[in-house]
N, C-alpha and C. Protein backbone atom coordinates (compact mmCIF):
# COMPACT_ATOMS: atom_id res chain seq x y z
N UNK A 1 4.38 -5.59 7.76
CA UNK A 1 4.42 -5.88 6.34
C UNK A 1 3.03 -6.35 5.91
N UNK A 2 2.64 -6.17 5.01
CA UNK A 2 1.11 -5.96 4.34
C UNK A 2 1.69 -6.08 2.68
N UNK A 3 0.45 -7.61 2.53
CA UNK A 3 0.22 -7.52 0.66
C UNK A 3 -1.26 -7.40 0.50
N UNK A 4 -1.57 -6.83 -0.40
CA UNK A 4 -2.81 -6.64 -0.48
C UNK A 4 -2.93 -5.58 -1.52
N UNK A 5 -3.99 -5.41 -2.20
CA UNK A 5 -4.77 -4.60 -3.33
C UNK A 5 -5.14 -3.34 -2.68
N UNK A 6 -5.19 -2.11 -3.68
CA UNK A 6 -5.49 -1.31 -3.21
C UNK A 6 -7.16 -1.06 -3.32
N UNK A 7 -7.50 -0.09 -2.36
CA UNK A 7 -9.29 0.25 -2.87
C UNK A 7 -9.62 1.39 -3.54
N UNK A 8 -8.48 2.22 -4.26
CA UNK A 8 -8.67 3.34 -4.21
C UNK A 8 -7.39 3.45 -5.18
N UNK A 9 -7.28 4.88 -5.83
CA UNK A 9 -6.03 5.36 -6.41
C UNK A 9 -5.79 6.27 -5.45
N UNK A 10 -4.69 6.63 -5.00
CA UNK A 10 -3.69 7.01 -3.93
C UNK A 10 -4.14 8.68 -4.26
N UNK A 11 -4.62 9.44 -2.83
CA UNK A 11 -4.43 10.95 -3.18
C UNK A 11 -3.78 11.42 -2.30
N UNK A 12 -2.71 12.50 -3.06
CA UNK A 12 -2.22 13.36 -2.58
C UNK A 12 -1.60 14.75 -2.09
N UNK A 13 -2.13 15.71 -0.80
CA UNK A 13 -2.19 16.65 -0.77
C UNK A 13 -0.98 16.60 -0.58
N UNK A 14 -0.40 18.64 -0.72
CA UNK A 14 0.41 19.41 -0.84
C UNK A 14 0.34 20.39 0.35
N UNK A 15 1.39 20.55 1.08
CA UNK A 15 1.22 21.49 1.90
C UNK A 15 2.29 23.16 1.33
N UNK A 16 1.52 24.12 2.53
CA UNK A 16 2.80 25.30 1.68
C UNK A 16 3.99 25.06 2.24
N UNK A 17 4.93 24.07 2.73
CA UNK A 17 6.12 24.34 2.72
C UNK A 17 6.57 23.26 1.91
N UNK A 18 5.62 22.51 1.05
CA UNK A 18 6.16 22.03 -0.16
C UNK A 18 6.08 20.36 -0.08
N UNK A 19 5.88 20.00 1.83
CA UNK A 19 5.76 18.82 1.95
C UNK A 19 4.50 17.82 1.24
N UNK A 20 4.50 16.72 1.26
CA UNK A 20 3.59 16.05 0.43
C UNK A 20 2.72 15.31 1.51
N UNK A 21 1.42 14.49 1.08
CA UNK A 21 1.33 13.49 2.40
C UNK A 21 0.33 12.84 1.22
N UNK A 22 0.63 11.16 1.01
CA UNK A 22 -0.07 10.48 0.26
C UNK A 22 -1.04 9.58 0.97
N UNK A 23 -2.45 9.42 0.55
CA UNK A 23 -2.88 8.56 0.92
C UNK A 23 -4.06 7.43 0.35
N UNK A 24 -3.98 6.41 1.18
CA UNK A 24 -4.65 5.13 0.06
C UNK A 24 -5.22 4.22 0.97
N UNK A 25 -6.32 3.18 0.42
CA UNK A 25 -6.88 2.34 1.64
C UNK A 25 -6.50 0.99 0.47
N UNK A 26 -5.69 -0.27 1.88
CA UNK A 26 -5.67 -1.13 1.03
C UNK A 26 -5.70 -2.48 1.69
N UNK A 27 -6.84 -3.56 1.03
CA UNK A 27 -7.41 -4.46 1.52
C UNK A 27 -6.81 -5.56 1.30
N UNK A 28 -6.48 -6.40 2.61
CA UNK A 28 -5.72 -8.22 2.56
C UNK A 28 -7.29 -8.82 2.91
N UNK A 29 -6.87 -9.77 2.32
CA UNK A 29 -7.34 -10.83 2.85
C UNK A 29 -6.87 -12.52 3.28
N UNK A 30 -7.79 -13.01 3.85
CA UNK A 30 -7.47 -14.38 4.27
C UNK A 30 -8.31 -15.26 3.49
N UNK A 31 -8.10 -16.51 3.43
CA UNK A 31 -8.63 -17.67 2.49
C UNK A 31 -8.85 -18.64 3.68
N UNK A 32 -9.89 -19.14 3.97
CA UNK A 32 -9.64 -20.33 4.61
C UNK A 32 -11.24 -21.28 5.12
N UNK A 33 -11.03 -22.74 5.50
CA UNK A 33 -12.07 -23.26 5.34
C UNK A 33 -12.65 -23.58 6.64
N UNK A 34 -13.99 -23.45 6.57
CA UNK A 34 -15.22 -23.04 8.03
C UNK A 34 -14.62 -24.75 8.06
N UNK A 35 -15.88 -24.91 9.53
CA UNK A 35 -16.03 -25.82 9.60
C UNK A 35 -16.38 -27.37 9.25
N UNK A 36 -17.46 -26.56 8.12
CA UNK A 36 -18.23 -27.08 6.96
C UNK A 36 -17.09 -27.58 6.07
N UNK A 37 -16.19 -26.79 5.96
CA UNK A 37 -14.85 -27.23 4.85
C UNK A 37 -15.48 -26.43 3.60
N UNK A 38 -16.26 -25.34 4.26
CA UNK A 38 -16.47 -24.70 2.47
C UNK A 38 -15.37 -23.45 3.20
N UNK A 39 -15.29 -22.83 1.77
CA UNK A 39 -13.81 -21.67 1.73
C UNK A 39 -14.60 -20.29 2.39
N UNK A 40 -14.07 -19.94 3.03
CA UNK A 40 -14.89 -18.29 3.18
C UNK A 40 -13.42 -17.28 3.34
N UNK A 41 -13.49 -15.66 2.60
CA UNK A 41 -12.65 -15.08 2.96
C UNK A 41 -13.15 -14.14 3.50
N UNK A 42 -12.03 -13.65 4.33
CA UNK A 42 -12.19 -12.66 5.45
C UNK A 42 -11.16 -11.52 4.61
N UNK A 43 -11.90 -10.07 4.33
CA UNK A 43 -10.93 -9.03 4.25
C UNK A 43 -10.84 -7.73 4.83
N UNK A 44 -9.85 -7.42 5.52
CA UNK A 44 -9.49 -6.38 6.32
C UNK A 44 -8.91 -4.91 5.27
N UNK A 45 -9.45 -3.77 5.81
CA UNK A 45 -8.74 -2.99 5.19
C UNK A 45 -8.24 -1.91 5.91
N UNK A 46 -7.36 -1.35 5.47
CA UNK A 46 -5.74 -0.40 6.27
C UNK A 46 -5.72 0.53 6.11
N UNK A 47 -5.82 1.45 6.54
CA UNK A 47 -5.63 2.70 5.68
C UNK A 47 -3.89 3.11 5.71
N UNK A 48 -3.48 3.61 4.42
CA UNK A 48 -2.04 3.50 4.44
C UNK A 48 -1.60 5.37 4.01
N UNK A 49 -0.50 5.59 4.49
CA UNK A 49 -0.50 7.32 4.70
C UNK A 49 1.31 7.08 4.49
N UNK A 50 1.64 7.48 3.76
CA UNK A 50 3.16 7.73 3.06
C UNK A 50 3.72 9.83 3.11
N UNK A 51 4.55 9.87 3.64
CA UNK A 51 5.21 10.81 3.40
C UNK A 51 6.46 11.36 2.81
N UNK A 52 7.14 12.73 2.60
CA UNK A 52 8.40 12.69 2.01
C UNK A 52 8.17 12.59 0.65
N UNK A 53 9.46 11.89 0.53
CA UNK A 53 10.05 11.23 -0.92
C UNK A 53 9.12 10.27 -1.43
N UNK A 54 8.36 9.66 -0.71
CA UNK A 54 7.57 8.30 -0.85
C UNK A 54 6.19 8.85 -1.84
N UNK A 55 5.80 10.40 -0.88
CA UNK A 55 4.51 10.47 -1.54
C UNK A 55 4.60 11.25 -2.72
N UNK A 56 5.68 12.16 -2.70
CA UNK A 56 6.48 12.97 -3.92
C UNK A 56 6.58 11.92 -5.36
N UNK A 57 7.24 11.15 -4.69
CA UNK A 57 6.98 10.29 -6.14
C UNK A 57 5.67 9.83 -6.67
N UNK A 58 4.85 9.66 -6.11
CA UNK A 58 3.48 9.05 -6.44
C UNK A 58 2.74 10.43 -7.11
N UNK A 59 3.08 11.49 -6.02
CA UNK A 59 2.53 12.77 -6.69
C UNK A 59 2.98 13.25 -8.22
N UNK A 60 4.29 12.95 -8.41
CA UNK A 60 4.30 13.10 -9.64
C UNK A 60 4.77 12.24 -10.84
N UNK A 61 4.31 11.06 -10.44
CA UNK A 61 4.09 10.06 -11.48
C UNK A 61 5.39 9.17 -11.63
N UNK A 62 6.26 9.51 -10.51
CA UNK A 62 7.54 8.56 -11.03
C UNK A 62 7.28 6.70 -10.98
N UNK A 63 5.70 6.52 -9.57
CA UNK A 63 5.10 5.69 -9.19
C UNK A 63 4.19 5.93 -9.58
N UNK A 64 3.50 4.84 -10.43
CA UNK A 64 2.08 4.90 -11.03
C UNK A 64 1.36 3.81 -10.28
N UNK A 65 0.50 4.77 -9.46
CA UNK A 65 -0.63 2.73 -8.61
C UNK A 65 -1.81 3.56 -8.89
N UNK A 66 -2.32 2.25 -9.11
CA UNK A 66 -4.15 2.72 -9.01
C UNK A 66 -4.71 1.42 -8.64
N UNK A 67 -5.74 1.91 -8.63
CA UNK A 67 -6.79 0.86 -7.78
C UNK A 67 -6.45 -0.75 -7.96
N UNK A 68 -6.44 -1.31 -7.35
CA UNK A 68 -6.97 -3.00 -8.03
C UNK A 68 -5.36 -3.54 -7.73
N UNK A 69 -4.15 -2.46 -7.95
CA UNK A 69 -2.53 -3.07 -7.68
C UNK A 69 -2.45 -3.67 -6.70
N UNK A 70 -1.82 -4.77 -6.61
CA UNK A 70 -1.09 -5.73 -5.80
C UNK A 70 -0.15 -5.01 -5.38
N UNK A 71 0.31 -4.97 -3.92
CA UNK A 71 1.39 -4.11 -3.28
C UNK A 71 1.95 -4.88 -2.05
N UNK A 72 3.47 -4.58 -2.00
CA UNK A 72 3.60 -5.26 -0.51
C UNK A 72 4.05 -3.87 -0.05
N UNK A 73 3.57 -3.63 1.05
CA UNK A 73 3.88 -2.44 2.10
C UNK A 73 4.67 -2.43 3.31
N UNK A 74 5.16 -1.88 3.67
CA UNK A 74 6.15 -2.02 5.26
C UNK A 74 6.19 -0.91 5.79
N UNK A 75 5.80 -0.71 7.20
CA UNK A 75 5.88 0.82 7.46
C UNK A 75 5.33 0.19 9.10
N UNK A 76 5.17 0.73 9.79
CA UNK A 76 4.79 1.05 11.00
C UNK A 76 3.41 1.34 11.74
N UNK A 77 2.58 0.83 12.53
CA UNK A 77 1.49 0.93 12.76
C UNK A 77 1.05 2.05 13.49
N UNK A 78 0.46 3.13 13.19
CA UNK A 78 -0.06 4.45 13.76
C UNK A 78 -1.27 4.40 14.96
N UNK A 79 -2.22 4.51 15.61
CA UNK A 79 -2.87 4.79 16.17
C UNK A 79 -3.12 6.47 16.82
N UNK A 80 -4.17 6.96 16.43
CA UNK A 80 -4.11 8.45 16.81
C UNK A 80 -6.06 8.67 17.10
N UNK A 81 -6.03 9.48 17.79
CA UNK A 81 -7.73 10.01 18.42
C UNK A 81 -7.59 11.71 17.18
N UNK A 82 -8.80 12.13 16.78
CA UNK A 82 -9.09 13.49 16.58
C UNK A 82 -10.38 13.76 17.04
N UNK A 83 -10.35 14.85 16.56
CA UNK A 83 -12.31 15.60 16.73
C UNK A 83 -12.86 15.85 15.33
N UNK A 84 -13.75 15.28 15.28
CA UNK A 84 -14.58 15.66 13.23
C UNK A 84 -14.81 16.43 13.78
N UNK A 85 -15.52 17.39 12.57
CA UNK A 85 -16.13 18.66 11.98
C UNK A 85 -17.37 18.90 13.16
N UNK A 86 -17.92 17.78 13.23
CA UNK A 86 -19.43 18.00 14.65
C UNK A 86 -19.03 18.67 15.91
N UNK A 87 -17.56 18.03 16.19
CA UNK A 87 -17.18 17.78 17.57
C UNK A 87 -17.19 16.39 18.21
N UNK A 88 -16.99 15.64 17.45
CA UNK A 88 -16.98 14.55 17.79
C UNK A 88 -15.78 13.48 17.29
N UNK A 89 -15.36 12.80 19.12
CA UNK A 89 -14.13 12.47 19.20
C UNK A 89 -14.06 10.96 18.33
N UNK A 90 -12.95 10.78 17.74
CA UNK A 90 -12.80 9.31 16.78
C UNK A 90 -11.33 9.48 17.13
N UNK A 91 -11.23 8.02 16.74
CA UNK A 91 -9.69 7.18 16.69
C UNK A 91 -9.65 6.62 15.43
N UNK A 92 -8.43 6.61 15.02
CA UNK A 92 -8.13 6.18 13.75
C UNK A 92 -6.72 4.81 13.73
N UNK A 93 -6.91 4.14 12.88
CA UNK A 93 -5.44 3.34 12.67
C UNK A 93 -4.97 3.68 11.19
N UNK A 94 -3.45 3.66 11.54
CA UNK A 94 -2.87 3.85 10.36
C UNK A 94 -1.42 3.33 9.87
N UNK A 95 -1.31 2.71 8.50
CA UNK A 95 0.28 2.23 8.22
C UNK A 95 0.59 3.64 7.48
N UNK A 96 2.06 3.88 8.25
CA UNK A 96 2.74 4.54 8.22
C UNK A 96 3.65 3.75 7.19
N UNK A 97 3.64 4.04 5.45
CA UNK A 97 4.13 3.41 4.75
C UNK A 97 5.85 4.08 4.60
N UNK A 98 6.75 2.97 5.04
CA UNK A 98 8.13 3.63 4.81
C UNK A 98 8.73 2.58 3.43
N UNK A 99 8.13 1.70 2.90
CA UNK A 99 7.95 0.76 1.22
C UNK A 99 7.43 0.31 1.22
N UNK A 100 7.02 0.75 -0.57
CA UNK A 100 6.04 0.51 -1.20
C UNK A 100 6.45 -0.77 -2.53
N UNK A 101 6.20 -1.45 -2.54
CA UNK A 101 6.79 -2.41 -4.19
C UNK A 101 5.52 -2.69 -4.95
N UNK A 102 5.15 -2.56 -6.09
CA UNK A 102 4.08 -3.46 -7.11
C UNK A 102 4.52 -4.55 -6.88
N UNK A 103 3.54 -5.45 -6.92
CA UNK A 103 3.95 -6.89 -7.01
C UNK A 103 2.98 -7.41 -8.50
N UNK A 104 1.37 -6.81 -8.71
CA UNK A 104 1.22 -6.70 -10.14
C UNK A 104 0.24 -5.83 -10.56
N UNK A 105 -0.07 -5.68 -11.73
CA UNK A 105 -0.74 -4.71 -11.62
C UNK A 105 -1.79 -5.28 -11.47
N UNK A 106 -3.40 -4.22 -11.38
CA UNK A 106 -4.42 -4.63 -11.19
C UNK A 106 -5.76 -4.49 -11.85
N UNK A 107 -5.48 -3.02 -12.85
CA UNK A 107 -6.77 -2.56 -13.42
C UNK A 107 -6.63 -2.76 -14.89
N UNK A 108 -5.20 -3.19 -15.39
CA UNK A 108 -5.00 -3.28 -16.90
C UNK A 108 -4.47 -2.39 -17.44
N UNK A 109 -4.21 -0.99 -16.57
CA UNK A 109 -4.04 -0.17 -17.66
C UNK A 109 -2.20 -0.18 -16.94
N UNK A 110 -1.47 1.02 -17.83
CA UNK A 110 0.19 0.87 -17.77
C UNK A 110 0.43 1.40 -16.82
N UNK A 111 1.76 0.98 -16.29
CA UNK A 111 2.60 1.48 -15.45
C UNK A 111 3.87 1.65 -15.48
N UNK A 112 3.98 2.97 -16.16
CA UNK A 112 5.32 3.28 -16.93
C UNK A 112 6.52 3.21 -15.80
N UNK A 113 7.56 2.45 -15.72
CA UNK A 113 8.97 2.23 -14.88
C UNK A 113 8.42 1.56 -13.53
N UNK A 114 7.25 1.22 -13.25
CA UNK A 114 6.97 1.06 -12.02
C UNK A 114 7.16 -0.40 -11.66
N UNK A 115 7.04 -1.62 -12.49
CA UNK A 115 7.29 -3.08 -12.59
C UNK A 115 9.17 -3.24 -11.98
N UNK A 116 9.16 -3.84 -11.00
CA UNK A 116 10.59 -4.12 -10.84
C UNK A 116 11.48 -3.09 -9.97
N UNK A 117 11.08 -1.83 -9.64
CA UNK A 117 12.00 -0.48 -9.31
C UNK A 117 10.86 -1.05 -7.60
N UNK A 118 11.97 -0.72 -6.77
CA UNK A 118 11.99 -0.48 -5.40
C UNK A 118 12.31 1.22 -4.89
N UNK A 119 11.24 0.98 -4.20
CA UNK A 119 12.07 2.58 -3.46
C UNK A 119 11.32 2.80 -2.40
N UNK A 120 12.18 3.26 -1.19
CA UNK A 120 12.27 3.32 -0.15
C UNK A 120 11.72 4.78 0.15
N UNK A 121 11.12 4.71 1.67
CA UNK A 121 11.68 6.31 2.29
C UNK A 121 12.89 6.90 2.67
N UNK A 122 12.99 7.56 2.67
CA UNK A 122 14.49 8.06 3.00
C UNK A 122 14.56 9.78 3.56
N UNK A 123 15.41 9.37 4.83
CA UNK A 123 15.34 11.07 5.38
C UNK A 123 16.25 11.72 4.56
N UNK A 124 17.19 11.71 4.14
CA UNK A 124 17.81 12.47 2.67
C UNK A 124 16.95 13.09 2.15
N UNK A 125 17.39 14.35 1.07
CA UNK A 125 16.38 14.76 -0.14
C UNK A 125 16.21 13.86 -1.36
N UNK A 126 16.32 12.77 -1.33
CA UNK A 126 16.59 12.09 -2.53
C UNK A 126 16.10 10.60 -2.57
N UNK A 127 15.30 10.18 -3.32
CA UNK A 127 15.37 8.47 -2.99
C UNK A 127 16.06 7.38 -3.69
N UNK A 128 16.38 6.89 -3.85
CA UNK A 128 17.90 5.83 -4.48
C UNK A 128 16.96 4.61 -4.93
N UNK A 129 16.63 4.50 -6.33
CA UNK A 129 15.95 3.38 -6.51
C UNK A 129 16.81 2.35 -6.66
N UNK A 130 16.54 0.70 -6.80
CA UNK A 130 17.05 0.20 -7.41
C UNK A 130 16.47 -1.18 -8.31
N UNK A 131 17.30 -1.88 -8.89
CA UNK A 131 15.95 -2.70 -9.73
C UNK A 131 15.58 -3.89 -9.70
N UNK A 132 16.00 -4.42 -7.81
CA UNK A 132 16.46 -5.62 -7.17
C UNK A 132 14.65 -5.90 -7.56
N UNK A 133 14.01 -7.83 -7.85
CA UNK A 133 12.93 -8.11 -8.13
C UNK A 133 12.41 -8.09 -6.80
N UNK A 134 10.97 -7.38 -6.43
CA UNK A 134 10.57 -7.38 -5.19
C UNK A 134 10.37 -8.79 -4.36
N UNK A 135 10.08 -9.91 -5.36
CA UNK A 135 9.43 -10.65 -4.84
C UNK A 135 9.64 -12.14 -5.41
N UNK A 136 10.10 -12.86 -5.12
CA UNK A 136 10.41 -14.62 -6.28
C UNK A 136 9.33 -14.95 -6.03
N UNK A 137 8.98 -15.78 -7.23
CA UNK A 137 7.43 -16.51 -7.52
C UNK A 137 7.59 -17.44 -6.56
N UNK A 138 6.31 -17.88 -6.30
CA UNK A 138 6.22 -18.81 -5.16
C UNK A 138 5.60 -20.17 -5.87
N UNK A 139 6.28 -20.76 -6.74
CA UNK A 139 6.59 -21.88 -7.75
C UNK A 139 6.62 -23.10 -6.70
N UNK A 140 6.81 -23.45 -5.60
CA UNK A 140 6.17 -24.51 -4.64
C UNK A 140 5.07 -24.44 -3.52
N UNK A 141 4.42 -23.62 -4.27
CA UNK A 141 3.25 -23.55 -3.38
C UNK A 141 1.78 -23.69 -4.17
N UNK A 142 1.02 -24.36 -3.64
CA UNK A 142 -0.01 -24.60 -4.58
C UNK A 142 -1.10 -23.14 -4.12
N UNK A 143 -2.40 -23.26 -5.04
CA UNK A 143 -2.94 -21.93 -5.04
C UNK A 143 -3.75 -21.99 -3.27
N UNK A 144 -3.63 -23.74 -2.78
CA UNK A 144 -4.52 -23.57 -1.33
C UNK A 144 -3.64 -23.24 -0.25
N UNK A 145 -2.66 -23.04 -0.20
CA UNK A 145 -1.61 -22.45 0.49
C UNK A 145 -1.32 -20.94 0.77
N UNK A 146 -2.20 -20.28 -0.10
CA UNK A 146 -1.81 -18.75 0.04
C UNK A 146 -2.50 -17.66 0.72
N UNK A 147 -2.42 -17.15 1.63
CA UNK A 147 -3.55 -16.53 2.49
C UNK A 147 -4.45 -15.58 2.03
N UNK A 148 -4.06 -15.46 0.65
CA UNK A 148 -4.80 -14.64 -0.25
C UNK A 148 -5.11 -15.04 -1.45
């Protein structure tokens, strides 16, 4: 599970048998104080890869994210080796996103139905939203408490 902003607006290719594959890089960070007691943050970034129903929706707008959104993610941690274009061997990490939720937006601009709607992956043809709130405010916690 991963909260964190995205770096990027989400792209996604099309293959010819119709499948989708979405993808997005998105950065957490940590808050916390050196030794000194001054604040320094540390931020990591993920690269996150959604398929199915997950990226279908993003592809055609039923999910609106762009850059700067607050997201909590859940999916599964990938690790895989390829060969670039040179010939040369790389490893990659990757979240295998199986949900996605806004938690807020980020760049200002709208996000038509996307505030409040959950939706899952699902091996079905179909994804089943519903309009449970992703997330309760965290109303006892002060702002030095939050790892972000």
């Amino acid at each position: 599970m991963l909260i964190g902003r995205l770096g990027k607006d989400p792209d996604v290719i099309s293959f010819e048998n119709g499948g989708k594959k979405m993808t997005v890089t998105l950065a957490t960070s940590e808050r916390y104080r050196d030794r000194d007691g001054n604040w320094q943050d540390q931020t990591e970034w993920h690269n996150i890869v959604a398929w199915g129903n997950l990226a279908a929706d993003i592809a055609e707008k039923r999910r609106s994210y762009i850059k700067g959104d607050l997201l909590f993610i859940e999916g599964k941690i990938k690790s895989r080796q390829y060969t670039d274009s040179q010939g040369v061997n790389r490893s990659i990490t990757e979240i295998i996103a199986e949900k996605m939720n806004l938690i807020s937006k980020g760049g200002g601009q709208g996000h038509p139905g996307a505030e409040g709607v959950k939706y899952e992956r699902t091996t079905g043809s179909e994804s089943h939203p519903s309009t449970e709130e992703p997330f309760a405010p965290m109303s006892d916690h002060g702002a030095d408490d939050l790892p972000f």
